[in-house]
C-alpha atoms as a PDB file:
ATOM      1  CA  UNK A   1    -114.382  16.070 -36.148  1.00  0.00           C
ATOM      2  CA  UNK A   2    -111.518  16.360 -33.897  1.00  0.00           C
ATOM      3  CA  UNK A   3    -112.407  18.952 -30.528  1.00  0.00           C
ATOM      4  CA  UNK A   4    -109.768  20.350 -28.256  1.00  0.00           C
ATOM      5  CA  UNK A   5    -110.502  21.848 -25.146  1.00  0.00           C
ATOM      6  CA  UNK A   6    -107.894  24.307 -24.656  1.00  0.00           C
ATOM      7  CA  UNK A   7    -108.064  24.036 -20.684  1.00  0.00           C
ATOM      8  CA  UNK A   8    -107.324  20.382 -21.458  1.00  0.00           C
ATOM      9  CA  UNK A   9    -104.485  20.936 -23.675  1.00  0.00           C
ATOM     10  CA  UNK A  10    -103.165  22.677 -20.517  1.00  0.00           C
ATOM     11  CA  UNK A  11    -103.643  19.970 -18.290  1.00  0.00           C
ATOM     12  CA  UNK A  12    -101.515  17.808 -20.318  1.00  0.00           C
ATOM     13  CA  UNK A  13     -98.999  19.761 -21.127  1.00  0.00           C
ATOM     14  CA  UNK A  14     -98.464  21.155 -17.344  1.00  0.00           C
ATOM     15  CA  UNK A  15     -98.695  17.259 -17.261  1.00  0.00           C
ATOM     16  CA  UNK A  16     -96.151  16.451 -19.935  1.00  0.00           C
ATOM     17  CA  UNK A  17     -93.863  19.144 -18.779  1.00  0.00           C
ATOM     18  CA  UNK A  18     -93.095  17.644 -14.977  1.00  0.00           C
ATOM     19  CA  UNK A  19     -93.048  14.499 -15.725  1.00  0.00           C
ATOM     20  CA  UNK A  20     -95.996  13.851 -13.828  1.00  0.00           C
ATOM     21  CA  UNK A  21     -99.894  12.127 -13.844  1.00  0.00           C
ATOM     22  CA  UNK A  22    -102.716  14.486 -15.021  1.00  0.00           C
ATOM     23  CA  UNK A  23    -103.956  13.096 -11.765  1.00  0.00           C
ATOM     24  CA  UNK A  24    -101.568  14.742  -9.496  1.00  0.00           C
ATOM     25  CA  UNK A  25    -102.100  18.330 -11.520  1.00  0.00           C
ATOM     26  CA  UNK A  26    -105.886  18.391 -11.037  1.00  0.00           C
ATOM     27  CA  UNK A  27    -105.578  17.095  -7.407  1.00  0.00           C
ATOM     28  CA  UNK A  28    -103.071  19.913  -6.489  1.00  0.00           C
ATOM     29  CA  UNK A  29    -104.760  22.592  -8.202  1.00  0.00           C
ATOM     30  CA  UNK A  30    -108.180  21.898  -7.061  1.00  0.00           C
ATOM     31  CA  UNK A  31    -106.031  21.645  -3.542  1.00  0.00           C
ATOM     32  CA  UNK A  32    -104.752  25.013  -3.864  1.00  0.00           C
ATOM     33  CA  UNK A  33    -108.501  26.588  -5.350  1.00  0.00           C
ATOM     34  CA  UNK A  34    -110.034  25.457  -2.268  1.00  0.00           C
ATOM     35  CA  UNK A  35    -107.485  26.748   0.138  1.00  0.00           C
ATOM     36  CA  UNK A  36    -107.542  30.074  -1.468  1.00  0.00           C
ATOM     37  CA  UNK A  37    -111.914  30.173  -1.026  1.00  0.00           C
ATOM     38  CA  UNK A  38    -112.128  28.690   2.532  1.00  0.00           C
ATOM     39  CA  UNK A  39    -109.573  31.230   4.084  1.00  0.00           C
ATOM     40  CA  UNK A  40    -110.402  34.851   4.973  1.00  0.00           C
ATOM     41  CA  UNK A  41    -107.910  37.580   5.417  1.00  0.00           C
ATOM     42  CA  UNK A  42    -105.523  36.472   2.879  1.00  0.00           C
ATOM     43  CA  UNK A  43    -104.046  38.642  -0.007  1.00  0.00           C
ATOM     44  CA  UNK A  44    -106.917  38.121  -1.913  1.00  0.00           C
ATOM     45  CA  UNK A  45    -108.908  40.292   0.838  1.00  0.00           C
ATOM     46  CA  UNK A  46    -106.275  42.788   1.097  1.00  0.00           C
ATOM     47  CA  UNK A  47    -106.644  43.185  -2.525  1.00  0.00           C
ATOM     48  CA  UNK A  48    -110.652  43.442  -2.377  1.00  0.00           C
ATOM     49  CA  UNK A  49    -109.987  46.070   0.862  1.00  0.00           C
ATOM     50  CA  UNK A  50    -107.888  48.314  -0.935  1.00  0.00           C
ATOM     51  CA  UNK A  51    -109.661  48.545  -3.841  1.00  0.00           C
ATOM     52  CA  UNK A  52    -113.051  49.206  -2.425  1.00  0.00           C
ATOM     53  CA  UNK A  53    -110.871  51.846  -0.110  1.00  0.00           C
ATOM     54  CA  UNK A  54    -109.563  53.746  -3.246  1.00  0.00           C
ATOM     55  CA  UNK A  55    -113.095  53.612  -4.939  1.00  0.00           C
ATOM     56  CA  UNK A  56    -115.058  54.960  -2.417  1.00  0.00           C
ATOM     57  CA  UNK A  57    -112.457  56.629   0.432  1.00  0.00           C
ATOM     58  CA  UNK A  58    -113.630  54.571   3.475  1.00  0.00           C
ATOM     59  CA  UNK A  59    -110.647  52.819   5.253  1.00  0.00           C
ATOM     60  CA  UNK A  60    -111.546  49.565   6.041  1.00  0.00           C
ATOM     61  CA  UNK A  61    -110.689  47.433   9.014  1.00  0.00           C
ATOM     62  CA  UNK A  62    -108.068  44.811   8.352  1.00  0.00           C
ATOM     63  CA  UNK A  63    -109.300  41.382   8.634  1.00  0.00           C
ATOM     64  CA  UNK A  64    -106.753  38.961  10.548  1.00  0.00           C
ATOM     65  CA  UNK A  65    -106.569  35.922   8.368  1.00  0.00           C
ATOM     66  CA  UNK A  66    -108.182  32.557   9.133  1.00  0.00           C
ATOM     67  CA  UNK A  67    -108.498  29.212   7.874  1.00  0.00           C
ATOM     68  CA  UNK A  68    -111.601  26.955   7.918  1.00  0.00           C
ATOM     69  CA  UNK A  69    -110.869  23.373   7.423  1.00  0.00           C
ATOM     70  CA  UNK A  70    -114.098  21.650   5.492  1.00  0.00           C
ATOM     71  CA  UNK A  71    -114.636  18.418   4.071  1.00  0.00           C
ATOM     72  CA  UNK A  72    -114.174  19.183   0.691  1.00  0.00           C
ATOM     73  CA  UNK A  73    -110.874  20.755   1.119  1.00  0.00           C
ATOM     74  CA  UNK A  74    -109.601  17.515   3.740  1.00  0.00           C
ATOM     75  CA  UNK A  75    -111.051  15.361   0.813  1.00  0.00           C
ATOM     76  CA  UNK A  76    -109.255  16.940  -1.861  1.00  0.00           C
ATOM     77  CA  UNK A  77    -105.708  16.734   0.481  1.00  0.00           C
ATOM     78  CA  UNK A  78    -106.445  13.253   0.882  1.00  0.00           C
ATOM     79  CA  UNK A  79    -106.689  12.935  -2.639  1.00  0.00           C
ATOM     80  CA  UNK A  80    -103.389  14.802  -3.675  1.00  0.00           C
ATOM     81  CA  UNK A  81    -101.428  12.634  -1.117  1.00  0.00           C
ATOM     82  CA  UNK A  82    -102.802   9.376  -2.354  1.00  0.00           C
ATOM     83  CA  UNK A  83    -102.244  10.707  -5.945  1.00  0.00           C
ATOM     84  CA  UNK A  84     -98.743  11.679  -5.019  1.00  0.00           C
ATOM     85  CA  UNK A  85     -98.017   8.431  -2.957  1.00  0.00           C
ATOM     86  CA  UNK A  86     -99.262   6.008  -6.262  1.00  0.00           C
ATOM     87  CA  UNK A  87     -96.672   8.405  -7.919  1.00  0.00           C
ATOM     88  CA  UNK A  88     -93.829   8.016  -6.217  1.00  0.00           C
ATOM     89  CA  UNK A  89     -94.281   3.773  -5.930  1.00  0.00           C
ATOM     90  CA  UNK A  90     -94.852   4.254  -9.829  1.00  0.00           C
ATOM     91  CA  UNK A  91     -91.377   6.088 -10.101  1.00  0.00           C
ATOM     92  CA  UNK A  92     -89.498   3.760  -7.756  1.00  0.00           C
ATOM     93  CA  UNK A  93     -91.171   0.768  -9.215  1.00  0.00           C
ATOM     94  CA  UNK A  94     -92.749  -0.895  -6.834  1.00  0.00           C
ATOM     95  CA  UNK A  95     -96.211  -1.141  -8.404  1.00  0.00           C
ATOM     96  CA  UNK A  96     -96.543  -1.879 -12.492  1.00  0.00           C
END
């Protein structure tokens, strides 16, 4: 039997669609999921805030945002700009 994981199928297509390595899709996304958890005070807290604020009527402070650099996220930058760098030698032909 034949399986297809639909998040897969996405992958490739996203993949298919620019041109582009799966490597460089799942390098930049995972990039862009890690920035979004290891920052505080972003739109995604805003959102949280204001919700909680309608649900139960407390105001609550605004947060100012921040950004905490961790391994995981320098790793995964690293990762996307070697991706990206392989890519671009691949499109100019410089490497086979």
């Amino acid at each position: 039997m034949f399986y297809v994981n639909i998040r897969n199928c996405g992958n490739f297509l996203t993949a298919a669609i620019f041109s582009i390595r799966y490597i460089e899709v799942i390098g930049l996304l995972f990039t862009v999921i890690l920035f979004t958890f290891s920052s505080s005070g972003g739109s995604w807290t805003r959102y949280i805030d204001s919700k909680i604020s309608a649900q139960t009527g407390i105001i609550l402070e605004k947060e100012p945002f921040f950004f905490r650099m961790n391994p995981a996220l320098l790793v995964s930058i690293l990762y996307t700009i070697i991706g990206l760098i392989i890519f671009i030698l691949l499109i100019s032909i410089i490497i086979l």
